[in-house]
C-alpha atoms as a PDB file:
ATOM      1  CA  UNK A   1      31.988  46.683  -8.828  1.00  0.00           C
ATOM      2  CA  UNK A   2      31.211  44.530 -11.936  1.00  0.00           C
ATOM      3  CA  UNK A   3      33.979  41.949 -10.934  1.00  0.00           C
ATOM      4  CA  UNK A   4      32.250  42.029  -7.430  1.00  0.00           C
ATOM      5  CA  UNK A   5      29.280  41.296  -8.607  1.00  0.00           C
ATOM      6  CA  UNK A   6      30.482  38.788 -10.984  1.00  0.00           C
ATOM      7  CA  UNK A   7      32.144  36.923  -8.168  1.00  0.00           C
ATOM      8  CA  UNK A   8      28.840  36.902  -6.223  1.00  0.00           C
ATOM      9  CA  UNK A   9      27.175  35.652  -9.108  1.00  0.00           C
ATOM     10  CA  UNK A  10      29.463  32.533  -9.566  1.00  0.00           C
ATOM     11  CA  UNK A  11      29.348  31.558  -5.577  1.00  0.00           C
ATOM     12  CA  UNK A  12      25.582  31.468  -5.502  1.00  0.00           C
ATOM     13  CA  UNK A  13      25.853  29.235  -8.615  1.00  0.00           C
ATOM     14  CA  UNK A  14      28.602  26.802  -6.665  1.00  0.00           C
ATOM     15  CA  UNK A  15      26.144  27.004  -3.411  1.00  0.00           C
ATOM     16  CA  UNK A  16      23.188  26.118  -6.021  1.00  0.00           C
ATOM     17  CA  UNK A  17      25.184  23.306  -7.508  1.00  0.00           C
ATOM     18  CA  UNK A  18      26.381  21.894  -3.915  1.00  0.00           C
ATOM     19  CA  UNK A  19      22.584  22.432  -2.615  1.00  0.00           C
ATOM     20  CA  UNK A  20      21.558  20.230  -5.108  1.00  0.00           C
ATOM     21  CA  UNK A  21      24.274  17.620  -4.967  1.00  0.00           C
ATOM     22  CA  UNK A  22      23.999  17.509  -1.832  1.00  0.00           C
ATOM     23  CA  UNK A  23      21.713  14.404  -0.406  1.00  0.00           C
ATOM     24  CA  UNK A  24      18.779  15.543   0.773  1.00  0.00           C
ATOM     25  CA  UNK A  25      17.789  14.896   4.551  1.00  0.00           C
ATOM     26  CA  UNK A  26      16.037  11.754   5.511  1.00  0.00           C
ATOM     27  CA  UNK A  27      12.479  13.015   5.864  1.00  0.00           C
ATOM     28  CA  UNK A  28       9.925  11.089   7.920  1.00  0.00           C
ATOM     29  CA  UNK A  29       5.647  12.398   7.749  1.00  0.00           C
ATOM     30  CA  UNK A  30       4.338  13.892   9.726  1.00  0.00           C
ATOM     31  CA  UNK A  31       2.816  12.061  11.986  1.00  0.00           C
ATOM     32  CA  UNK A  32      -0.683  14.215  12.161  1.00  0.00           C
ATOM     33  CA  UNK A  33      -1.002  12.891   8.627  1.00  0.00           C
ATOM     34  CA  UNK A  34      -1.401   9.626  10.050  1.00  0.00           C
ATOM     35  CA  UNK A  35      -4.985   8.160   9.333  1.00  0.00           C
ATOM     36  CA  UNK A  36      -6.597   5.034   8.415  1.00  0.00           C
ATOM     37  CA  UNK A  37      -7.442   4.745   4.829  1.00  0.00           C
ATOM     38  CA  UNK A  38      -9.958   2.837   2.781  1.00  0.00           C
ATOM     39  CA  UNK A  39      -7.997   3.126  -0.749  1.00  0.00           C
ATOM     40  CA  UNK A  40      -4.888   0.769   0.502  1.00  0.00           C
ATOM     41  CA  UNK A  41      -6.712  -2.233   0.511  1.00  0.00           C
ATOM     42  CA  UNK A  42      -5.765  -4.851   3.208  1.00  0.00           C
ATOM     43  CA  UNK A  43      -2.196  -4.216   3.064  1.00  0.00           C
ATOM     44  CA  UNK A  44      -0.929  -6.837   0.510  1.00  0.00           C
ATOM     45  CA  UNK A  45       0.445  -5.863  -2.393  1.00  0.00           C
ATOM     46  CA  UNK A  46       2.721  -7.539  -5.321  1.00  0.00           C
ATOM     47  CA  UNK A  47       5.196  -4.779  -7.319  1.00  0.00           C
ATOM     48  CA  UNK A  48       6.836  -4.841 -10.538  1.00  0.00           C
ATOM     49  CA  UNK A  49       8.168  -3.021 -13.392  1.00  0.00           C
ATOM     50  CA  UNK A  50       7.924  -2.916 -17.108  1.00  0.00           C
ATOM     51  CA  UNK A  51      10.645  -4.484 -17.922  1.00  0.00           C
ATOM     52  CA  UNK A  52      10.117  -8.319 -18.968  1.00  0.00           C
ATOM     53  CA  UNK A  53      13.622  -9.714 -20.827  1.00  0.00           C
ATOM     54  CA  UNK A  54      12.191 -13.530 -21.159  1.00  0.00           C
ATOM     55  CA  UNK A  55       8.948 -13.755 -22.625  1.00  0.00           C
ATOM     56  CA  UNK A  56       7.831 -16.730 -20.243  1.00  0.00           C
ATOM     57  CA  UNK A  57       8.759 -14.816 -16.934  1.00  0.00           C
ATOM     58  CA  UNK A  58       7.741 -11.715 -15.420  1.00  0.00           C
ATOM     59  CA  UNK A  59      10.293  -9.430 -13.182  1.00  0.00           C
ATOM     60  CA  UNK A  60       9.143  -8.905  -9.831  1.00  0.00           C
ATOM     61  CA  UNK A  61      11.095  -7.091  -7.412  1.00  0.00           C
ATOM     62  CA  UNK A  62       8.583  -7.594  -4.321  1.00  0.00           C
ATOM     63  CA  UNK A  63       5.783  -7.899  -2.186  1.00  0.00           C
ATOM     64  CA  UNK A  64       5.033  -4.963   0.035  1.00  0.00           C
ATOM     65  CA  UNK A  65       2.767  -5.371   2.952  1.00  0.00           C
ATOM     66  CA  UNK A  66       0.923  -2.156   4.932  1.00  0.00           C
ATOM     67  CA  UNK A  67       0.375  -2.581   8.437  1.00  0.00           C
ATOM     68  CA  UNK A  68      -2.531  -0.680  10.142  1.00  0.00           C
ATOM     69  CA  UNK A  69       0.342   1.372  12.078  1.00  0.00           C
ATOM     70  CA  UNK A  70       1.707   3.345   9.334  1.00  0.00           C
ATOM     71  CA  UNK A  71       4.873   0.717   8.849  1.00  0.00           C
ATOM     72  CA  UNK A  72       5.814  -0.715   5.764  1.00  0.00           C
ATOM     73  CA  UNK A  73       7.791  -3.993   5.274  1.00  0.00           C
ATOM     74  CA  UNK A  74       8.669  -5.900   2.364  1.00  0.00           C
ATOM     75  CA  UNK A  75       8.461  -9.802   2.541  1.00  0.00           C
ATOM     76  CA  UNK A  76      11.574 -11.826   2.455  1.00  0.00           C
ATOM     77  CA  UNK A  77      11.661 -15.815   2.127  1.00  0.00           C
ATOM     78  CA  UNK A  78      12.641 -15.717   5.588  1.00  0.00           C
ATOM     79  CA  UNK A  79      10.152 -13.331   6.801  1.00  0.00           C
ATOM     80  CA  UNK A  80       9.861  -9.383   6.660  1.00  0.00           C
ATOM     81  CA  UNK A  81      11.866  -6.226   6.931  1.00  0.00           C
ATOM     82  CA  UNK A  82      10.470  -3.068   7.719  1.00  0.00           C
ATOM     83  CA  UNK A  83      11.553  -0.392   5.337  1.00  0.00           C
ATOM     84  CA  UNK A  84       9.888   2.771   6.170  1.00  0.00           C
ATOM     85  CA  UNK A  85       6.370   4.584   6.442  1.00  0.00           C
ATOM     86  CA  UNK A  86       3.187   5.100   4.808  1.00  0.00           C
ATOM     87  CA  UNK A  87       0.712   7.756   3.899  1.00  0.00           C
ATOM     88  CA  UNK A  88      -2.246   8.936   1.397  1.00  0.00           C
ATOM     89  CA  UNK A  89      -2.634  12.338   0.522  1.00  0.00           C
ATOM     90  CA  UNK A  90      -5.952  12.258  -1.514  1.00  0.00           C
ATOM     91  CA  UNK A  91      -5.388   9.746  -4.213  1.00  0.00           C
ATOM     92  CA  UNK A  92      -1.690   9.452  -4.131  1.00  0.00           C
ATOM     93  CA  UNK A  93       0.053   6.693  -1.841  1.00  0.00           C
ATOM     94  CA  UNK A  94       3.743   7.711  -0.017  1.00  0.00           C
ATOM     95  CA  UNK A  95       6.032   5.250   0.983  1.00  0.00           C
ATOM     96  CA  UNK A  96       8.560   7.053   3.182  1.00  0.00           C
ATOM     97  CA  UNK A  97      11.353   5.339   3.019  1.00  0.00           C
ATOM     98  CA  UNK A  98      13.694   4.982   6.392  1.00  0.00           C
ATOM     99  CA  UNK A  99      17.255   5.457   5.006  1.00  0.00           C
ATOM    100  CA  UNK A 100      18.721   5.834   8.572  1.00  0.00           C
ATOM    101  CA  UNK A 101      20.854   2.761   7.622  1.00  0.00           C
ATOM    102  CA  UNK A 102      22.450   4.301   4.349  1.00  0.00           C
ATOM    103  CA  UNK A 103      23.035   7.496   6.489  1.00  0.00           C
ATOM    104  CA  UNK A 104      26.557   7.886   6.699  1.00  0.00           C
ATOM    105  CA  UNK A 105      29.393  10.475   5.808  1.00  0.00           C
ATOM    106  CA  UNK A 106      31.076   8.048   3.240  1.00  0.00           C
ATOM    107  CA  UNK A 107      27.938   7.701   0.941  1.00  0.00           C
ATOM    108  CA  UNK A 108      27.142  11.633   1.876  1.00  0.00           C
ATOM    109  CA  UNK A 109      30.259  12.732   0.454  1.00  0.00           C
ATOM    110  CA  UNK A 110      30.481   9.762  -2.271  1.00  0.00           C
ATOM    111  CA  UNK A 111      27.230  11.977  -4.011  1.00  0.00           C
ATOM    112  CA  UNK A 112      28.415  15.493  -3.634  1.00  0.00           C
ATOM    113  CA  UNK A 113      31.820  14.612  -4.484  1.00  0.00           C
ATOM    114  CA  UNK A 114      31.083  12.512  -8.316  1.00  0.00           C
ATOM    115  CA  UNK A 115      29.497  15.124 -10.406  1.00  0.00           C
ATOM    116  CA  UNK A 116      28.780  12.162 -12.697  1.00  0.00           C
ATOM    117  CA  UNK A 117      26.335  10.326 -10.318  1.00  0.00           C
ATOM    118  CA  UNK A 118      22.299  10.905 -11.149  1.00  0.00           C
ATOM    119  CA  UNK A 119      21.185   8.537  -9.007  1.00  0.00           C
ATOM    120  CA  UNK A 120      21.035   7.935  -4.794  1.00  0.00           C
ATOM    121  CA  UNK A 121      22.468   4.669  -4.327  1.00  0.00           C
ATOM    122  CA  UNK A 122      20.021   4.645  -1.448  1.00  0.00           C
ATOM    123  CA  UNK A 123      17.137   4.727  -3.165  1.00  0.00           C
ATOM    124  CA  UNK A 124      18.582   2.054  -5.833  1.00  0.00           C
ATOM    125  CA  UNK A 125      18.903   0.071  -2.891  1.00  0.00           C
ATOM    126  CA  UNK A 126      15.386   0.298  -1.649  1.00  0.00           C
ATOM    127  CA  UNK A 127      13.982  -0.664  -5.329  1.00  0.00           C
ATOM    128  CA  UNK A 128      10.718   1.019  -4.888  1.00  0.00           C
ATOM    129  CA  UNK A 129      11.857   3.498  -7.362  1.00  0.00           C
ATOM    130  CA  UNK A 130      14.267   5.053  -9.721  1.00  0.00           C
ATOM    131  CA  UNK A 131      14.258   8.800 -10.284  1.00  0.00           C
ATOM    132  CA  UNK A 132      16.961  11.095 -11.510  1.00  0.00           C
ATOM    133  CA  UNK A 133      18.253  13.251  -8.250  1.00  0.00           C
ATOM    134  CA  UNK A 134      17.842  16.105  -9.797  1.00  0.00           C
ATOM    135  CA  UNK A 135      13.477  15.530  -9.916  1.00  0.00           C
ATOM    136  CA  UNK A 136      12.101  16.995  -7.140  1.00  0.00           C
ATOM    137  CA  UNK A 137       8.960  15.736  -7.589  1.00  0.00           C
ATOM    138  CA  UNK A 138       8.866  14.063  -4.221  1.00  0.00           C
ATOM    139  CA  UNK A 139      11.887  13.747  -1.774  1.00  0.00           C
ATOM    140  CA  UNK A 140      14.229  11.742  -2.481  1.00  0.00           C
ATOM    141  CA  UNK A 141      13.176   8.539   0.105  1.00  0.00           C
ATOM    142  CA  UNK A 142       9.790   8.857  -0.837  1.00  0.00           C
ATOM    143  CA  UNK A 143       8.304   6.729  -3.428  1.00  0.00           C
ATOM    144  CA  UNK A 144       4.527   7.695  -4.891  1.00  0.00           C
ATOM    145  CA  UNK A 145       1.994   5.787  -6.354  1.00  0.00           C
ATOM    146  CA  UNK A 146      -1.251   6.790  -7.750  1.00  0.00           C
ATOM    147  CA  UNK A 147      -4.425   4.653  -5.984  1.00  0.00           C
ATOM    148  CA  UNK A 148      -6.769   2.925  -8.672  1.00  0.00           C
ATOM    149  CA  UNK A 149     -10.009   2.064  -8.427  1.00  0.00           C
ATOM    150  CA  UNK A 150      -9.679   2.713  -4.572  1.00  0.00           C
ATOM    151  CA  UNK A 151      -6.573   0.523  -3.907  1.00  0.00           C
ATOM    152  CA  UNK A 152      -6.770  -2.838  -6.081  1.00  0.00           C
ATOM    153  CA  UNK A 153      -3.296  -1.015  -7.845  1.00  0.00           C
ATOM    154  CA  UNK A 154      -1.661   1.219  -7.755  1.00  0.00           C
ATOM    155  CA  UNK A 155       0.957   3.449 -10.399  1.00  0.00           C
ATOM    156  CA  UNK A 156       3.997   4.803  -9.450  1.00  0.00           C
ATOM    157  CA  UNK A 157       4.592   8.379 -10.357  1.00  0.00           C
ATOM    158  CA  UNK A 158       7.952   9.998 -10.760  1.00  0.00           C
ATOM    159  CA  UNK A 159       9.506   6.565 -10.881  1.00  0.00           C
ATOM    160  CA  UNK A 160      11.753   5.302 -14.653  1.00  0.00           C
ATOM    161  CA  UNK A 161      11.273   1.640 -13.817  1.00  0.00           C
ATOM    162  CA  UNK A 162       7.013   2.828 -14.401  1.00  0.00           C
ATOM    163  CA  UNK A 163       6.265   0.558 -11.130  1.00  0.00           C
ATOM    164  CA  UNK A 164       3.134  -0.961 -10.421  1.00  0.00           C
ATOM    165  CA  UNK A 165       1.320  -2.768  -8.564  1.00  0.00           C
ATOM    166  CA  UNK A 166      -1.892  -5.049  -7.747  1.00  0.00           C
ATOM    167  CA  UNK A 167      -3.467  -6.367  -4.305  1.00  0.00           C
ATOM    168  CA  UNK A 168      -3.301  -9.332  -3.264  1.00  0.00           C
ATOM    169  CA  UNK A 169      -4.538 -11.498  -0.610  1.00  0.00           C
ATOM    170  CA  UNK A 170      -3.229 -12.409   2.192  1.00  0.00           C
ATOM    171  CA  UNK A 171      -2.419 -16.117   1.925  1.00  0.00           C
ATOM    172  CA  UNK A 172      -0.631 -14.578  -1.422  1.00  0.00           C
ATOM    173  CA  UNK A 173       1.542 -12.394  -0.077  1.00  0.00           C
ATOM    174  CA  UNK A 174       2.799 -14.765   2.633  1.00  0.00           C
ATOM    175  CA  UNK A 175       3.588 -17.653  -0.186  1.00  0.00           C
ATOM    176  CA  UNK A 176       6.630 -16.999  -2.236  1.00  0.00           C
ATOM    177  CA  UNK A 177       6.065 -18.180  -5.714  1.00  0.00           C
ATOM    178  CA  UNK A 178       9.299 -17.205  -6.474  1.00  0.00           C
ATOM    179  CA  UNK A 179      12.142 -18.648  -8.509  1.00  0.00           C
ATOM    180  CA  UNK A 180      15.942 -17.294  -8.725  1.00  0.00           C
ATOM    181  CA  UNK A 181      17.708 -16.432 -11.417  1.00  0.00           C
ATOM    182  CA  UNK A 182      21.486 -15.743 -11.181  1.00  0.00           C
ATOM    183  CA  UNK A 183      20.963 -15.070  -7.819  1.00  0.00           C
ATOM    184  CA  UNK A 184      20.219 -11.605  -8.112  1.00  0.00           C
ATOM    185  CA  UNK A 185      16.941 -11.267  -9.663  1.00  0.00           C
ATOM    186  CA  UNK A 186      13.842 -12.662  -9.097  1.00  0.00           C
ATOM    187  CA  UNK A 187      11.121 -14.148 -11.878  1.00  0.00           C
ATOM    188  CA  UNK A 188       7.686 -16.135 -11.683  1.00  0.00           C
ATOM    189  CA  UNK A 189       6.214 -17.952 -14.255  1.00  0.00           C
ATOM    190  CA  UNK A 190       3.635 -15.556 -16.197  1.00  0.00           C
ATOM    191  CA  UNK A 191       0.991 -18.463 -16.031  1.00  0.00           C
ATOM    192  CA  UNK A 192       1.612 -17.953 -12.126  1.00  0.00           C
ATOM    193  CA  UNK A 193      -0.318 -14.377 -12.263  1.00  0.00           C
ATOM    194  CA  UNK A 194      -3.270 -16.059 -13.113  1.00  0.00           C
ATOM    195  CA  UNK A 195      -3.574 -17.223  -9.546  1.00  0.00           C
ATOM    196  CA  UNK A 196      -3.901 -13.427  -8.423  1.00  0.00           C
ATOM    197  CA  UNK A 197      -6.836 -13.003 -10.302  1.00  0.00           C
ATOM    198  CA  UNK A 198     -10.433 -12.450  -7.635  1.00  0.00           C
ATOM    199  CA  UNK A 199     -13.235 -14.649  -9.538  1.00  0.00           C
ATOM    200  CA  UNK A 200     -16.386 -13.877  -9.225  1.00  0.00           C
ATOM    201  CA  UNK A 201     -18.549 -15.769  -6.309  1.00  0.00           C
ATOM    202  CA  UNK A 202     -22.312 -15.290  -4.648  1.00  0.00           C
ATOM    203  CA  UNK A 203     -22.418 -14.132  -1.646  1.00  0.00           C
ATOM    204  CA  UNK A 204     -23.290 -16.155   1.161  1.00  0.00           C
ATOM    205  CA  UNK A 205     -26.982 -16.864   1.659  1.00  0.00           C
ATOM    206  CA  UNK A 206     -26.275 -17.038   5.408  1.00  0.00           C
ATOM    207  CA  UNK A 207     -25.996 -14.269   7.721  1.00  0.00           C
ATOM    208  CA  UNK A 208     -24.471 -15.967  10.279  1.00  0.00           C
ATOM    209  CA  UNK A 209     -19.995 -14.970  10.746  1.00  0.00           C
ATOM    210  CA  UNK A 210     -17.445 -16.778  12.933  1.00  0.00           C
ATOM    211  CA  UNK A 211     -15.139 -13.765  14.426  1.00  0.00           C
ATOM    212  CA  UNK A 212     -11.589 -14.740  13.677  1.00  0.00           C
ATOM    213  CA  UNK A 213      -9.192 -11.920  13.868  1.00  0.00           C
ATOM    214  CA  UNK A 214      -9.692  -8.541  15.265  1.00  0.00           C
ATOM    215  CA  UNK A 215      -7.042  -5.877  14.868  1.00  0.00           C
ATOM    216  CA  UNK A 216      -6.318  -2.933  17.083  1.00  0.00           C
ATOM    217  CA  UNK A 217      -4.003   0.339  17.407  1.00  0.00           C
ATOM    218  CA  UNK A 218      -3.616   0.694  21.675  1.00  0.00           C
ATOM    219  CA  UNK A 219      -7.400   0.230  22.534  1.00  0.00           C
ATOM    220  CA  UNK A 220      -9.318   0.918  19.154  1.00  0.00           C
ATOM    221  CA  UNK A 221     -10.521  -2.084  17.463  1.00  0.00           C
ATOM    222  CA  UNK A 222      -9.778  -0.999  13.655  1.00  0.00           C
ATOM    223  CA  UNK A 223     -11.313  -3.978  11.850  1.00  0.00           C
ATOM    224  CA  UNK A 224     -12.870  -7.261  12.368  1.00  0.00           C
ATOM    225  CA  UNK A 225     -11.999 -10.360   9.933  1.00  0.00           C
ATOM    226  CA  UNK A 226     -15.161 -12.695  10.015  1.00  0.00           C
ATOM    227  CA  UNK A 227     -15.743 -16.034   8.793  1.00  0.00           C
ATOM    228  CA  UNK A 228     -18.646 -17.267   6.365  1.00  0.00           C
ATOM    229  CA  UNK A 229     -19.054 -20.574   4.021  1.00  0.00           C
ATOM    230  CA  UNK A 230     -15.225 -20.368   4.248  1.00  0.00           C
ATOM    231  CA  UNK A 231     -14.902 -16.875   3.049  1.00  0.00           C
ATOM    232  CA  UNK A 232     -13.346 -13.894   5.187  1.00  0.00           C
ATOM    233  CA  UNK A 233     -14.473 -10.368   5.522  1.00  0.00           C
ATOM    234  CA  UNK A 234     -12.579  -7.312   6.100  1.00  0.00           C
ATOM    235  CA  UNK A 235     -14.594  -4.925   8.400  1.00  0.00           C
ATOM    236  CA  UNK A 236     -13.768  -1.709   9.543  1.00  0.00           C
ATOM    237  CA  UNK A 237     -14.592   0.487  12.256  1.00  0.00           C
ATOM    238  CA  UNK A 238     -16.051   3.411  10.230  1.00  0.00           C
ATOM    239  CA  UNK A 239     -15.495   5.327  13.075  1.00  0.00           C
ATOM    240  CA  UNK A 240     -11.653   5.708  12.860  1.00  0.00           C
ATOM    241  CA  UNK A 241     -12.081   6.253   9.004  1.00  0.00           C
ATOM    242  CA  UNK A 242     -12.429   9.680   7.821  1.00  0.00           C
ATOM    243  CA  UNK A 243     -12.888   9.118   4.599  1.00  0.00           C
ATOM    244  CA  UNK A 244     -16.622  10.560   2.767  1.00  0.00           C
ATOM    245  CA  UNK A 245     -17.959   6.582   2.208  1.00  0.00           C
ATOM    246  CA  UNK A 246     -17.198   5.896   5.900  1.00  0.00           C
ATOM    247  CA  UNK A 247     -19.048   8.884   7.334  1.00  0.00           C
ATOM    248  CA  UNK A 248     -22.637   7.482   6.949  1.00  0.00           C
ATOM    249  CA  UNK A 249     -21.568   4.242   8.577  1.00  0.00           C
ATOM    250  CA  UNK A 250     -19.424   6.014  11.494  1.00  0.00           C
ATOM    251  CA  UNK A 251     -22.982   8.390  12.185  1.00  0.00           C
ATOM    252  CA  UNK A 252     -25.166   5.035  13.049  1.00  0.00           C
ATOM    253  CA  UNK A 253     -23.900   2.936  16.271  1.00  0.00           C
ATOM    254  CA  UNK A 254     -25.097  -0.072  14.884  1.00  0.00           C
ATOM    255  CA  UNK A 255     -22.198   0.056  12.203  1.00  0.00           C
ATOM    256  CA  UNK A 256     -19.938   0.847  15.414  1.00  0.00           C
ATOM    257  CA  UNK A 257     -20.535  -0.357  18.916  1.00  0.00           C
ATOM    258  CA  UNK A 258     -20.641  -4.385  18.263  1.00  0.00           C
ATOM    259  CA  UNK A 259     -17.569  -4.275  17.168  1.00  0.00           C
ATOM    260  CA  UNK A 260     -16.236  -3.513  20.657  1.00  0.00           C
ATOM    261  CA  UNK A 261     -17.873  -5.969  22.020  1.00  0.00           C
ATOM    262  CA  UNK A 262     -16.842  -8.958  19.976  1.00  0.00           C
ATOM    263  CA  UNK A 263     -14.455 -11.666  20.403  1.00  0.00           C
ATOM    264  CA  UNK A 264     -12.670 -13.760  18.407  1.00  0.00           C
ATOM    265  CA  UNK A 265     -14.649 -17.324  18.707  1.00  0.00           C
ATOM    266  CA  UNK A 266     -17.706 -15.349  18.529  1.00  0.00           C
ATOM    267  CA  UNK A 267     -20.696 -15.729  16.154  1.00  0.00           C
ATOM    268  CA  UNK A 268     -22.711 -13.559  15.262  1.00  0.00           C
ATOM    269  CA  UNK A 269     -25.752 -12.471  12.475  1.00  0.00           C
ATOM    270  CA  UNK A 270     -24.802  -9.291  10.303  1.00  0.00           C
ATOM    271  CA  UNK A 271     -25.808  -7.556   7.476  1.00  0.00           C
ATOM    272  CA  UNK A 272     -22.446  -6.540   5.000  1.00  0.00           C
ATOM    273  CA  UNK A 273     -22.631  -3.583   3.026  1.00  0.00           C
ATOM    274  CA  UNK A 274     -19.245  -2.057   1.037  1.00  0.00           C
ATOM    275  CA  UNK A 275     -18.896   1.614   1.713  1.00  0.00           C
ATOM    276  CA  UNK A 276     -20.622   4.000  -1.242  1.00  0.00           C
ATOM    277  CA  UNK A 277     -18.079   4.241  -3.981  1.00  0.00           C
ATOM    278  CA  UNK A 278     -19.056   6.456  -6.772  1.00  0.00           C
ATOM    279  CA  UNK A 279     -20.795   4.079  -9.788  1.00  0.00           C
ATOM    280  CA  UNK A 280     -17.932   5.609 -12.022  1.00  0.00           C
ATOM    281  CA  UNK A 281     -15.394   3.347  -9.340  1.00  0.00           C
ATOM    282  CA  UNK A 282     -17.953   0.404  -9.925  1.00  0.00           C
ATOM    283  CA  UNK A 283     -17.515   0.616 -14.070  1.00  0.00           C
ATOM    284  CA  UNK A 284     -13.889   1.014 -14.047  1.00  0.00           C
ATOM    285  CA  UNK A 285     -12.975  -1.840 -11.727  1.00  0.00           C
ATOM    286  CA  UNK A 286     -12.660  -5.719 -11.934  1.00  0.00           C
ATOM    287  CA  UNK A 287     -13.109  -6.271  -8.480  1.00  0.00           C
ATOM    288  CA  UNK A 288     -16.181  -3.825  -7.405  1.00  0.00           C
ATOM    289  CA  UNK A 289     -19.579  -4.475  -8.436  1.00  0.00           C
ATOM    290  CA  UNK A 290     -22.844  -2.428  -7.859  1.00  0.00           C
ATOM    291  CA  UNK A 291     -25.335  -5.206  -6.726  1.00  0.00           C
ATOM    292  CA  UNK A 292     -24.916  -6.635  -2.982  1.00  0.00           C
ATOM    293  CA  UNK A 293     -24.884 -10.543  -4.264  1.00  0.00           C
ATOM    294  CA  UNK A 294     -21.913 -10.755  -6.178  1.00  0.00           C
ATOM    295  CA  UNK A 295     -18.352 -10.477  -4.471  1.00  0.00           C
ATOM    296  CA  UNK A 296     -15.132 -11.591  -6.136  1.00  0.00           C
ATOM    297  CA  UNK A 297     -12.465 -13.623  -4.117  1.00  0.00           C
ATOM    298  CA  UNK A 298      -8.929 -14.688  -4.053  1.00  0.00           C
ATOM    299  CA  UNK A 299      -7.641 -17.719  -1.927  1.00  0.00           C
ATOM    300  CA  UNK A 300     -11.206 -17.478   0.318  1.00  0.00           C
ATOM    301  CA  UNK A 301     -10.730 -13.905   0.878  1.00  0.00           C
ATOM    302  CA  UNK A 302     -13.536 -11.626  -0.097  1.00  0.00           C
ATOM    303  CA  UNK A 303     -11.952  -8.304  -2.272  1.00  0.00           C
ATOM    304  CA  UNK A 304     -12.348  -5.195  -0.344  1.00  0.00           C
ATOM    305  CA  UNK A 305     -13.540  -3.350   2.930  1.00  0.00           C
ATOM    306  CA  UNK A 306     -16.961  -3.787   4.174  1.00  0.00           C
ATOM    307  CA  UNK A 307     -18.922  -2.313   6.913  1.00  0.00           C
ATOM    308  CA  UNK A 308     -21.639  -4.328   9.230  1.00  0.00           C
ATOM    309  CA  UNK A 309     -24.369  -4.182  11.497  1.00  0.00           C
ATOM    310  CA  UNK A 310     -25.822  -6.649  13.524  1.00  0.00           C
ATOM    311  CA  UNK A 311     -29.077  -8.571  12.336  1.00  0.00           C
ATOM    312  CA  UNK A 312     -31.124  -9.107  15.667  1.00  0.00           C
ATOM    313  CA  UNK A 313     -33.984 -11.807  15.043  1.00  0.00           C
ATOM    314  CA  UNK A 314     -37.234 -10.769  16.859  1.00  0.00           C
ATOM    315  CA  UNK A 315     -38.603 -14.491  18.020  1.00  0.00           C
END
């Protein structure tokens, strides 16, 4: 009976030990999870890691860009390649990453066959993070980062390389400032970052925006860039955000029904406001200020979301 039991003992062990070995299924979220965000701002972001072996460079491994349908893609010289999903579950940001490509027998069997290995070559490959396989923190394709200061960076968690990252704007993000070296890795000049940084501008004095971009998911207008003294606007359809600063915008149909009805070409008077942060949000970051005249900018694009209403003159 003992050796019985003692043979039980030592299979559940081995099926423990293969269980975890074993790679773990490509998972993909859900997609009720789906929702539009506030706290990812504009979908632009610039990653790198801690590691810095020439004082006059800085590593960066890439630039990730968010797209208002859940898709990720990181951007190439050559353009972009999608590599997955995204979701926010309170304050933390999951990148699911599509490994369909890296799921074959031969790497399968490569990881439950080398007792030695600690690390998915799959995720190595997708260089959003590096965690031990045996941290079950998150699955295995997904890579989390904590959202600062709602979205101008973000922190990875569960993640060696200690991953970070910063928004930037848009004209950024589709300009590679890169340089090679040896091919494999990529550097940019640490005087370069300074370029990323929003200054500090006045906001316009008029009221009056040219429409020129409006984005939609099937028929639902999700945001509206606008044009004003050369500066563009982010504005959002409160309506389709369910986030606590959007819900006194989405409750008033001036904040929503223009938006509907605009064109691109179009100008039009409004009245900006950002959503409500919490003054703590307004101390701790660079980029958001408390008082309606002062807006911070990077390559004529005004830092953050904003919602409007129209501003109808009575004569």
């Amino acid at each position: 009976m003992k050796l019985k039991s003692v043979i039980l003992f030592v299979l559940s062990v081995l099926a423990m030990f293969c269980i975890a070995r074993e790679p773990s299924v490509v998972l993909y979220p859900p997609i009720q999870n789906a929702s539009y965000n506030l706290n990812v701002y504009h979908n632009y972001y610039i990653f790198s890691d801690n590691r810095n072996p020439f004082e006059e460079m800085v590593e960066v491994d890439m630039e990730i860009m968010f797209l208002d349908d859940f898709q990720v893609y990181v951007l190439h010289n050559n353009g972009k390649e999608r590599i997955g999903q995204w979701r926010v579950s309170n304050d933390t940001l999951l990148i699911y990453q599509d490994w369909s490509q890296w799921h074959n027998k031969d790497i399968e069997l490569a990881i439950i066959n080398n007792p030695d290995i600690v690390y998915d070559i799959r995720a190595e490959s997708g260089f959003l993070h590096k965690r031990n396989i045996y941290d079950d923190s998150f699955p295995r394709n997904v890579s989390a980062f904590k959202i600062i200061n709602h979205g101008d960076s973000l922190i990875a968690l569960s993640d060696e390389r200690k991953r970070k990252a910063i928004a930037i704007s848009k004209k950024a993000a589709n300009e590679m400032h890169r340089y090679h070296w040896l091919d494999s890795v990529h550097f940019i000049p640490e005087d370069w970052l300074d370029t990323l940084v929003w200054k500090p501008e006045i906001m316009p004095e008029s009221n009056l925006y040219k429409v020129n971009e409006i984005t939609k998911a099937d028929t639902n207008v999700i945001s509206v860039t606008v044009l004003n003294s050369d500066i563009e606007f982010n504005i959002l359809n409160p309506i389709l955000y369910p986030q606590m600063e959007a819900l006194p915008y989405a409750e008033r149909r001036e904040y929503c029904d223009w938006i509907d009805r605009v064109k691109v070409g179009d100008t039009i008077s409004l009245e900006l406001t950002r959503p409500a942060y919490e003054q703590e949000v307004f101390d701790r970051s660079p980029y958001l200020r408390g008082y309606p005249d002062a807006i911070y900018v990077l390559d004529n694009e005004a830092y953050g979301y904003w919602f409007a209403k129209p501003v109808y003159n009575n004569r």
